[in-house]
PDB file of N, CA and C in Angstrom:
ATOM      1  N   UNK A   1     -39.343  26.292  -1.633  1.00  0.00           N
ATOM      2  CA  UNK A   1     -38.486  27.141  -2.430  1.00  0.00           C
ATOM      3  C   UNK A   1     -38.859  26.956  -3.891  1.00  0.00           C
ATOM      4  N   UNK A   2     -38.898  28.019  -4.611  1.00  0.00           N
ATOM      5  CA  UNK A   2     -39.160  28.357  -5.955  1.00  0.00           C
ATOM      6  C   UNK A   2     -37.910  28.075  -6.571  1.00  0.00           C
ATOM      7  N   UNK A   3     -38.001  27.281  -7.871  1.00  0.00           N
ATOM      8  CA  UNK A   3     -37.056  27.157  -9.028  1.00  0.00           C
ATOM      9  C   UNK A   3     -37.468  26.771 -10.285  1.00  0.00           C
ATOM     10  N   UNK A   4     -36.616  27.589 -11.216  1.00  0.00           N
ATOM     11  CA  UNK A   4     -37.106  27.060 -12.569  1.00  0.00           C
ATOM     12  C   UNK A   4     -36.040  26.019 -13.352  1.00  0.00           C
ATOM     13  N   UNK A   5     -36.492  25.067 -13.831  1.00  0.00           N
ATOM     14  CA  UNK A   5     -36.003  23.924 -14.347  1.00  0.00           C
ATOM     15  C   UNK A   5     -36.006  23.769 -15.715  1.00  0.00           C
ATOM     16  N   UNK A   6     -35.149  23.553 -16.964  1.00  0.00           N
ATOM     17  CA  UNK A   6     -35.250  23.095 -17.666  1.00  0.00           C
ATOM     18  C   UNK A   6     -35.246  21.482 -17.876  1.00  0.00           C
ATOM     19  N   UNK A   7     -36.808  21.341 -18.371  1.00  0.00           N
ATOM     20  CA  UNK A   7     -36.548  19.721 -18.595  1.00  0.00           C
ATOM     21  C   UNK A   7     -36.938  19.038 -19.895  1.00  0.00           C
ATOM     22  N   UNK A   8     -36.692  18.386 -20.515  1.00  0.00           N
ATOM     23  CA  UNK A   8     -36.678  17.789 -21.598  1.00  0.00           C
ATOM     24  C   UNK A   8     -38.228  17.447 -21.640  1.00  0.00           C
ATOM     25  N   UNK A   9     -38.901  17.895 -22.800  1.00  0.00           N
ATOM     26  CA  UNK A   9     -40.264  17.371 -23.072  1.00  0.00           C
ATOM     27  C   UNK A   9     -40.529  15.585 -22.693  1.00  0.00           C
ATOM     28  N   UNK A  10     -39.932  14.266 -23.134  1.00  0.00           N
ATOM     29  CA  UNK A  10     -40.011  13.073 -22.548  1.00  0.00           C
ATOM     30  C   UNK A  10     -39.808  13.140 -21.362  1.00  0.00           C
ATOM     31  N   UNK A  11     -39.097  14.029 -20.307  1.00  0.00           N
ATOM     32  CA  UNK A  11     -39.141  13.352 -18.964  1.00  0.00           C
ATOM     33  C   UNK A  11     -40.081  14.270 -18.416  1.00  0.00           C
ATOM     34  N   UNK A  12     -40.646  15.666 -19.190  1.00  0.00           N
ATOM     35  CA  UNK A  12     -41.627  16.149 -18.284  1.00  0.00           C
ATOM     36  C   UNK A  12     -42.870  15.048 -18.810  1.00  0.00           C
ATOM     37  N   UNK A  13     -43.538  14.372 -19.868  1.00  0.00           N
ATOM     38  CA  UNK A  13     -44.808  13.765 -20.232  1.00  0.00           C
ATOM     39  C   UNK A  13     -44.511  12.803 -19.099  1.00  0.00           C
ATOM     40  N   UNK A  14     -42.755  12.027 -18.558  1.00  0.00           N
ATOM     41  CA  UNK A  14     -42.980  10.913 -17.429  1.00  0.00           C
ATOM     42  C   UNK A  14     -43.885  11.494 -16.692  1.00  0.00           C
ATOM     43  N   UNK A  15     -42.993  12.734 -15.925  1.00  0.00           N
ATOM     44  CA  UNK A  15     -43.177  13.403 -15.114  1.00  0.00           C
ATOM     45  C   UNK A  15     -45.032  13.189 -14.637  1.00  0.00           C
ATOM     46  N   UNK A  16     -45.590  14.109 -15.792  1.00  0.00           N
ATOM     47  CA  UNK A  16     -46.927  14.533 -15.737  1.00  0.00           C
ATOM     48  C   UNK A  16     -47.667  13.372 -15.739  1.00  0.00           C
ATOM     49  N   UNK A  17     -47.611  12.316 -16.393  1.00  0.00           N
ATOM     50  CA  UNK A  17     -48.019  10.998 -16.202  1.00  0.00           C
ATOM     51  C   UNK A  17     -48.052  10.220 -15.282  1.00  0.00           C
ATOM     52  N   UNK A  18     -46.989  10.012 -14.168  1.00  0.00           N
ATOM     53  CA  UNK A  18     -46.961   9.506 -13.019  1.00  0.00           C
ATOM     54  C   UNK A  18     -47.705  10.682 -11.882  1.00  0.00           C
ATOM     55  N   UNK A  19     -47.715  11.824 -12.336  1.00  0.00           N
ATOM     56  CA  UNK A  19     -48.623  12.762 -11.258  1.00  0.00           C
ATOM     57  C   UNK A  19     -49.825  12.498 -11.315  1.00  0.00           C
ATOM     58  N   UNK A  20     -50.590  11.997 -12.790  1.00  0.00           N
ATOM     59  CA  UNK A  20     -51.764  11.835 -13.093  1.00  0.00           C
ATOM     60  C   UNK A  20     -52.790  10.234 -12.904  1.00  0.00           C
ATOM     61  N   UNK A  21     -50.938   9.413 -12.715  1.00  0.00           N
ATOM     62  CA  UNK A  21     -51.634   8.143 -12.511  1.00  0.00           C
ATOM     63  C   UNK A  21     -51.632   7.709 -10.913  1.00  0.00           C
ATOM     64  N   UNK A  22     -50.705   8.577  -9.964  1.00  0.00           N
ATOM     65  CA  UNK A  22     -51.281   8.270  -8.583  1.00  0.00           C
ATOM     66  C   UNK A  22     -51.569   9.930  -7.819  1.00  0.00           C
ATOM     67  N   UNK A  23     -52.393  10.608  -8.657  1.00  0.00           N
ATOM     68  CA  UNK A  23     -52.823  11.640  -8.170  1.00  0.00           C
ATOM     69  C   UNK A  23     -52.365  12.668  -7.107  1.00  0.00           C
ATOM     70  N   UNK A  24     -51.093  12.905  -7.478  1.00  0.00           N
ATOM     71  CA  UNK A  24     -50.381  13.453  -6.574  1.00  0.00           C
ATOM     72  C   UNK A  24     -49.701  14.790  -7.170  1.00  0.00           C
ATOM     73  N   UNK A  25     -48.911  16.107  -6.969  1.00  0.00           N
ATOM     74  CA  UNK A  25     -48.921  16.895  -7.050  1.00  0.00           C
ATOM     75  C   UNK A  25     -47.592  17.061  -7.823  1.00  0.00           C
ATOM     76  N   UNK A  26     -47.821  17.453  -8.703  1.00  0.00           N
ATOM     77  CA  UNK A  26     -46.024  17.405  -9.686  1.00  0.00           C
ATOM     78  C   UNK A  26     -44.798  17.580  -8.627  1.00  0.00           C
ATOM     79  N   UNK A  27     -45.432  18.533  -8.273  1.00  0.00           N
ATOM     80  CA  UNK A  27     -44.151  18.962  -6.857  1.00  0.00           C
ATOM     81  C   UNK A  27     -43.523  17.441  -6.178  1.00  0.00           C
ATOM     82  N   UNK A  28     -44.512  17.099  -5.683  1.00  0.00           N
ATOM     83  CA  UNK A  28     -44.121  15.940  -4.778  1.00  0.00           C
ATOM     84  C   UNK A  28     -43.131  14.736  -5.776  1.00  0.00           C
ATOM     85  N   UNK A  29     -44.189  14.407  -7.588  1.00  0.00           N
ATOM     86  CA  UNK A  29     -43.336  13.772  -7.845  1.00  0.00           C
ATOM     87  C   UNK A  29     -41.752  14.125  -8.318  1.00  0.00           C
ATOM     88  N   UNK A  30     -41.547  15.082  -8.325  1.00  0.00           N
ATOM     89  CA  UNK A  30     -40.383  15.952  -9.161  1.00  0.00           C
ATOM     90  C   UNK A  30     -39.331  15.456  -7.549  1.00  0.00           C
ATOM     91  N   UNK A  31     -39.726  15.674  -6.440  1.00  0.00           N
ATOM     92  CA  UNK A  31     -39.585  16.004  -5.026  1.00  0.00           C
ATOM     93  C   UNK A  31     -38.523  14.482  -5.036  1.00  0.00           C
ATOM     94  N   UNK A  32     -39.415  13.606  -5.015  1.00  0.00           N
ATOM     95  CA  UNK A  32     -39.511  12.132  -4.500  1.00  0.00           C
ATOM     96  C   UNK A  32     -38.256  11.466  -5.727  1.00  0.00           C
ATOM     97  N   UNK A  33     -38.530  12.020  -7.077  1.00  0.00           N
ATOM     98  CA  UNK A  33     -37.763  11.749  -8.343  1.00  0.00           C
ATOM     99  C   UNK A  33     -35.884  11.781  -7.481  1.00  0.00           C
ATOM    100  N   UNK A  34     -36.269  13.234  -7.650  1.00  0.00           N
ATOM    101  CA  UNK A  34     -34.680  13.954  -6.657  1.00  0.00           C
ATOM    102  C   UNK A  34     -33.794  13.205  -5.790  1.00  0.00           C
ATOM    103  N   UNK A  35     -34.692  12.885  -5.046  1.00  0.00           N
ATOM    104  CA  UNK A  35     -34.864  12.236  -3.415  1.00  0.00           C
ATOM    105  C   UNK A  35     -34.064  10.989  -3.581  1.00  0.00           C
ATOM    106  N   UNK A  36     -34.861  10.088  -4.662  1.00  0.00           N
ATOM    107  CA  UNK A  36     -34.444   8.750  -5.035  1.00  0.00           C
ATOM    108  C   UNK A  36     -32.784   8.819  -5.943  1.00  0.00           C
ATOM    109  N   UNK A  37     -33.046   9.508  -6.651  1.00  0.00           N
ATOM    110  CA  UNK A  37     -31.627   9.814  -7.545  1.00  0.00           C
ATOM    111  C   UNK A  37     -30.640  10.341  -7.126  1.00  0.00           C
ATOM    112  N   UNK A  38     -30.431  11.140  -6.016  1.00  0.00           N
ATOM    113  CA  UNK A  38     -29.659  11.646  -5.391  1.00  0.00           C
ATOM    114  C   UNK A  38     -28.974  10.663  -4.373  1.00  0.00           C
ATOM    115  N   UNK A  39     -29.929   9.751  -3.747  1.00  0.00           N
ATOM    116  CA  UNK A  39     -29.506   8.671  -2.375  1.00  0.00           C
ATOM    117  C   UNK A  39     -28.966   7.356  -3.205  1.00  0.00           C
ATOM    118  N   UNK A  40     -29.236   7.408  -4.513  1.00  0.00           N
ATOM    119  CA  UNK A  40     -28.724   6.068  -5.263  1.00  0.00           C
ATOM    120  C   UNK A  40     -27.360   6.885  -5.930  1.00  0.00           C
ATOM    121  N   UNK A  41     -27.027   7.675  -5.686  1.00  0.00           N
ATOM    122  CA  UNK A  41     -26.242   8.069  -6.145  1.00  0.00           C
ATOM    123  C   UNK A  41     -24.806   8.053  -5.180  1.00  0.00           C
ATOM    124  N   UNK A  42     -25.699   8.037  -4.138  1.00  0.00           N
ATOM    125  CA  UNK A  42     -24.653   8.259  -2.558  1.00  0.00           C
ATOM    126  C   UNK A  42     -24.267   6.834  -2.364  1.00  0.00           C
ATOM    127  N   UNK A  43     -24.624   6.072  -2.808  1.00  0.00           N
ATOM    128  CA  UNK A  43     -24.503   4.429  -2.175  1.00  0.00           C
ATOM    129  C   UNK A  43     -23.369   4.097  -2.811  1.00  0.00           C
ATOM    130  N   UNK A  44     -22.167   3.713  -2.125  1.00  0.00           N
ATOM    131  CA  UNK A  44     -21.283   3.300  -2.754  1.00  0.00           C
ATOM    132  C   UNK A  44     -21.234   1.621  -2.405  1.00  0.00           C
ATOM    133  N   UNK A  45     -21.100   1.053  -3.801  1.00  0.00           N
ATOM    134  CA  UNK A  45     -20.933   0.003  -4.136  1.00  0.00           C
ATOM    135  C   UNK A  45     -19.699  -0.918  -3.383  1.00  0.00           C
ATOM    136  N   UNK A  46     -20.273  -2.346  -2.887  1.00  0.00           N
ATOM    137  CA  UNK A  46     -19.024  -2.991  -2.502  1.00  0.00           C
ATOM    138  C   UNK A  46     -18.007  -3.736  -3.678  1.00  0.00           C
ATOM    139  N   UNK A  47     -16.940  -3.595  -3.279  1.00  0.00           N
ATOM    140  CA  UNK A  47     -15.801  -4.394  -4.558  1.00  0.00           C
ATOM    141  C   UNK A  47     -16.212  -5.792  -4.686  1.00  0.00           C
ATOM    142  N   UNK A  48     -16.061  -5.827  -6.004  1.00  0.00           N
ATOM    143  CA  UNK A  48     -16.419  -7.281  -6.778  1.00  0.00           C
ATOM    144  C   UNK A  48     -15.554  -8.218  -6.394  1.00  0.00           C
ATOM    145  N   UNK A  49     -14.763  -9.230  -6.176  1.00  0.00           N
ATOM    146  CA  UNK A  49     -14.149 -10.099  -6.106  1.00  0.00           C
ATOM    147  C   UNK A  49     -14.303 -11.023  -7.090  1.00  0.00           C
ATOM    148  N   UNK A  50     -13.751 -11.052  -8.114  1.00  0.00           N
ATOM    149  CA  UNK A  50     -13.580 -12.255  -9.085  1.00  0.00           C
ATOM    150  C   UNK A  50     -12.800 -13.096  -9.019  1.00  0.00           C
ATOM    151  N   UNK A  51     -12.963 -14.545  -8.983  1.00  0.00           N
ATOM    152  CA  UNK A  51     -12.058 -15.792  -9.266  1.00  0.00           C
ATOM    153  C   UNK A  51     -11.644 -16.050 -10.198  1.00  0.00           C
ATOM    154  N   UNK A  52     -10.409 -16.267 -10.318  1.00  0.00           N
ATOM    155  CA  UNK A  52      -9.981 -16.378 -11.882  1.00  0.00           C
ATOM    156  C   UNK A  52      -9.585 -18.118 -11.542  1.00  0.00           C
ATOM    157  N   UNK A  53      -9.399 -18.305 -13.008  1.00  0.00           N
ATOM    158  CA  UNK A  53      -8.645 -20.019 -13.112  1.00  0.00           C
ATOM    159  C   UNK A  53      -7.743 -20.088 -14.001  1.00  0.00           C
ATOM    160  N   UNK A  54      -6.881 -21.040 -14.073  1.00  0.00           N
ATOM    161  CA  UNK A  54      -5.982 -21.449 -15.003  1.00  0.00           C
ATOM    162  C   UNK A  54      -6.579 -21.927 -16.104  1.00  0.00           C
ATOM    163  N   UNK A  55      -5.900 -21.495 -17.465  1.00  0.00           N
ATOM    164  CA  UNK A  55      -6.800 -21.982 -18.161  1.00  0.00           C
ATOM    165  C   UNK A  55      -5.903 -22.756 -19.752  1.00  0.00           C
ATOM    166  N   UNK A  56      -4.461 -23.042 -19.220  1.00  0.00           N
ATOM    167  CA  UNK A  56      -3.299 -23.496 -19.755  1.00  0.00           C
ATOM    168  C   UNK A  56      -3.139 -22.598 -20.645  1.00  0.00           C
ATOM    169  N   UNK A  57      -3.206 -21.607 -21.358  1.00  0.00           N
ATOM    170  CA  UNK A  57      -2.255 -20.692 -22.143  1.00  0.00           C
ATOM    171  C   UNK A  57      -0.691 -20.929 -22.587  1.00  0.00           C
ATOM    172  N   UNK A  58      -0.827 -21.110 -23.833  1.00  0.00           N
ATOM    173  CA  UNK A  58       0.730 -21.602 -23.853  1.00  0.00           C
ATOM    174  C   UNK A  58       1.553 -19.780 -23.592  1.00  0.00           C
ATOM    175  N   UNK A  59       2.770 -19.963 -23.287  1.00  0.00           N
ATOM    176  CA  UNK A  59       3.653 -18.865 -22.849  1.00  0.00           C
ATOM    177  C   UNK A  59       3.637 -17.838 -23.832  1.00  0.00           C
ATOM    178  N   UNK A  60       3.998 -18.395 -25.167  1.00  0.00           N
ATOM    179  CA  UNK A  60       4.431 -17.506 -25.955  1.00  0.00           C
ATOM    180  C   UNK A  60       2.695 -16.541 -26.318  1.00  0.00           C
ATOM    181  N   UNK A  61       1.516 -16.640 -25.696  1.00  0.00           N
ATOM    182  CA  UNK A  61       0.374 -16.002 -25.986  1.00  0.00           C
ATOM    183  C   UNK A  61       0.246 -15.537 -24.559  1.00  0.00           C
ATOM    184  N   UNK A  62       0.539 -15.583 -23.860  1.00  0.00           N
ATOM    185  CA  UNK A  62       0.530 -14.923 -22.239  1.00  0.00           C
ATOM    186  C   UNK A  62       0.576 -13.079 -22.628  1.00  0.00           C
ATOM    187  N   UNK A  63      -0.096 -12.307 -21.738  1.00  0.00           N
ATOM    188  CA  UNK A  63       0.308 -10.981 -22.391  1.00  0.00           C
ATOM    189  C   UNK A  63      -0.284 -10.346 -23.320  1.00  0.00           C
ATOM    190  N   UNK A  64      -1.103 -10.680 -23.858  1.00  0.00           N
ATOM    191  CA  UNK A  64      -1.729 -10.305 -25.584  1.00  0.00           C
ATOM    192  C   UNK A  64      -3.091  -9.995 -25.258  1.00  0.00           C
ATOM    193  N   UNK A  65      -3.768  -9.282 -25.987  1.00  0.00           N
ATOM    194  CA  UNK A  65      -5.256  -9.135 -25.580  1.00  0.00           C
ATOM    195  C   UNK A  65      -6.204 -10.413 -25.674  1.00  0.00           C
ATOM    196  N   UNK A  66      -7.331 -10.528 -25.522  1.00  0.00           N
ATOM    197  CA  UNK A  66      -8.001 -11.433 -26.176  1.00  0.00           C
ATOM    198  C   UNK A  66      -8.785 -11.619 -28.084  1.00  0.00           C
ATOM    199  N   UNK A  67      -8.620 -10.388 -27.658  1.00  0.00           N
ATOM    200  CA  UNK A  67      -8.625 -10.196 -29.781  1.00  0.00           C
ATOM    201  C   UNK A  67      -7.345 -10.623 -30.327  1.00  0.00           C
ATOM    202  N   UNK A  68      -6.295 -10.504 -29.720  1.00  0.00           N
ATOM    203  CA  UNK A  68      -5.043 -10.583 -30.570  1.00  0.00           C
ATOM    204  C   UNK A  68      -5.014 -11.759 -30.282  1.00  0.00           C
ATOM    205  N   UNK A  69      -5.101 -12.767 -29.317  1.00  0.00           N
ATOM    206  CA  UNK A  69      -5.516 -14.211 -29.377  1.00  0.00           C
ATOM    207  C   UNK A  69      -6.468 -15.217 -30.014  1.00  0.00           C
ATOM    208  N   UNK A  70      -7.682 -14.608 -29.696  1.00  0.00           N
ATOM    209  CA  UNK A  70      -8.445 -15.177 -30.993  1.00  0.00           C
ATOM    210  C   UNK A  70      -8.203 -15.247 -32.358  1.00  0.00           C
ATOM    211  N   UNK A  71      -7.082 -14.271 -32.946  1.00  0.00           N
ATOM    212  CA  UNK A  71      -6.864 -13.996 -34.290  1.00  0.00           C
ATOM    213  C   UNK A  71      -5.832 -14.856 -34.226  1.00  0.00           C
ATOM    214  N   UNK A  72      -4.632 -15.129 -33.286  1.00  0.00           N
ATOM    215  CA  UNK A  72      -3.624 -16.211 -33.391  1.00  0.00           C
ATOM    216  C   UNK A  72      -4.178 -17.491 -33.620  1.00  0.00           C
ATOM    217  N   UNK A  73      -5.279 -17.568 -32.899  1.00  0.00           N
ATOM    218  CA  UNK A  73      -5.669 -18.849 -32.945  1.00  0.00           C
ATOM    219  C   UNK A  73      -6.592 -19.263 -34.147  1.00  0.00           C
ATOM    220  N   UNK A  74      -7.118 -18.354 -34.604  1.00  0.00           N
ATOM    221  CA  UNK A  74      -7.455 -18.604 -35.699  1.00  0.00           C
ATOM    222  C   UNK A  74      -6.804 -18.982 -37.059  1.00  0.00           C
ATOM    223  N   UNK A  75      -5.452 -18.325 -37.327  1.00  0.00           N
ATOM    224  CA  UNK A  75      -4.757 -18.111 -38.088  1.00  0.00           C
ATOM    225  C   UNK A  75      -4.170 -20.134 -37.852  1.00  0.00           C
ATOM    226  N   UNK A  76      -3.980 -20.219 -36.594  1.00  0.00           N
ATOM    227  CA  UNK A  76      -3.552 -21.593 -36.441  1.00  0.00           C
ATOM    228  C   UNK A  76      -4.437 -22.826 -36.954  1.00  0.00           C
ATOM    229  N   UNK A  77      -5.366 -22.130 -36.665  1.00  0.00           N
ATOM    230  CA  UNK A  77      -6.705 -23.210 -37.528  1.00  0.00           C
ATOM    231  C   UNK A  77      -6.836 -23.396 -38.523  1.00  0.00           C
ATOM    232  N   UNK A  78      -6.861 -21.870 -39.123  1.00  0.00           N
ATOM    233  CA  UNK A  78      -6.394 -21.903 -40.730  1.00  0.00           C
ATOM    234  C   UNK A  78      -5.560 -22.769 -41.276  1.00  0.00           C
ATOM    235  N   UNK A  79      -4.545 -22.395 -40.711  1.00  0.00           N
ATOM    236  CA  UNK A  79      -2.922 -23.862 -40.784  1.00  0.00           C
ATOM    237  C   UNK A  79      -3.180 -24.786 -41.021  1.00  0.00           C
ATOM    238  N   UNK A  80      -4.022 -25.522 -39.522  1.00  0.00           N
ATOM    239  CA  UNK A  80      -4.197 -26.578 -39.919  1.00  0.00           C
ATOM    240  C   UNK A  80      -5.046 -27.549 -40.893  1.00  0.00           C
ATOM    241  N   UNK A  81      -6.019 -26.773 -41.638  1.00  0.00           N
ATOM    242  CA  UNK A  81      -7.070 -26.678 -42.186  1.00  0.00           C
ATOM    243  C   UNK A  81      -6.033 -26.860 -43.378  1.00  0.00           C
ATOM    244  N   UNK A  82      -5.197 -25.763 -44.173  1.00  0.00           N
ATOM    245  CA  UNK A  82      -4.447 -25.840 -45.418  1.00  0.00           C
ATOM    246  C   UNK A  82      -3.505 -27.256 -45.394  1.00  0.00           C
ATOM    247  N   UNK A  83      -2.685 -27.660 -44.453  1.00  0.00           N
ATOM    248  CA  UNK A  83      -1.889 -28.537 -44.573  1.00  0.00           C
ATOM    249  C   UNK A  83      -2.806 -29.639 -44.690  1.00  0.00           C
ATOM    250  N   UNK A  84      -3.731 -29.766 -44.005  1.00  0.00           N
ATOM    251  CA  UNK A  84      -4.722 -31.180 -44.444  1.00  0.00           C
ATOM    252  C   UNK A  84      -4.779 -31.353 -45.704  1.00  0.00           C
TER     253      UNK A  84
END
């Protein structure tokens, strides 16, 4: 089947480059390109399972992002840094 494609000048030079370096017929690589991108596309991924740990958090910082924690804790450093 006949079709016309718009393709971006960098992926046609891939394109033409991999036709030229295992001598094979644009068709086929354009073909095979498809082929591969389409079936990696179909694969659905298994769920991650992450372990988490305790990592003592005092209460009153429970809840907060980790930016808004780092900046608490910084600010506490600061503290202690001035009262010295």
């Amino acid at each position: 089947m006949r079709i016309t494609l718009n393709i971006n000048d960098a992926l046609l030079e891939e394109l033409k480059l991999c036709s030229s370096q295992t001598k094979r017929p644009m068709t086929a690589i354009v073909n095979e390109t498809l082929e591969r991108g389409l079936s990696a596309a179909s694969i659905s991924s298994k769920p991650v399972k992450i372990h988490t740990f305790k990592i003592g958090i005092k209460p009153a910082y429970r809840g907060i992002s980790m930016n808004q924690l780092y900046d608490q804790l910084e600010v506490e450093d600061r503290l202690k840094v001035a009262e010295e």
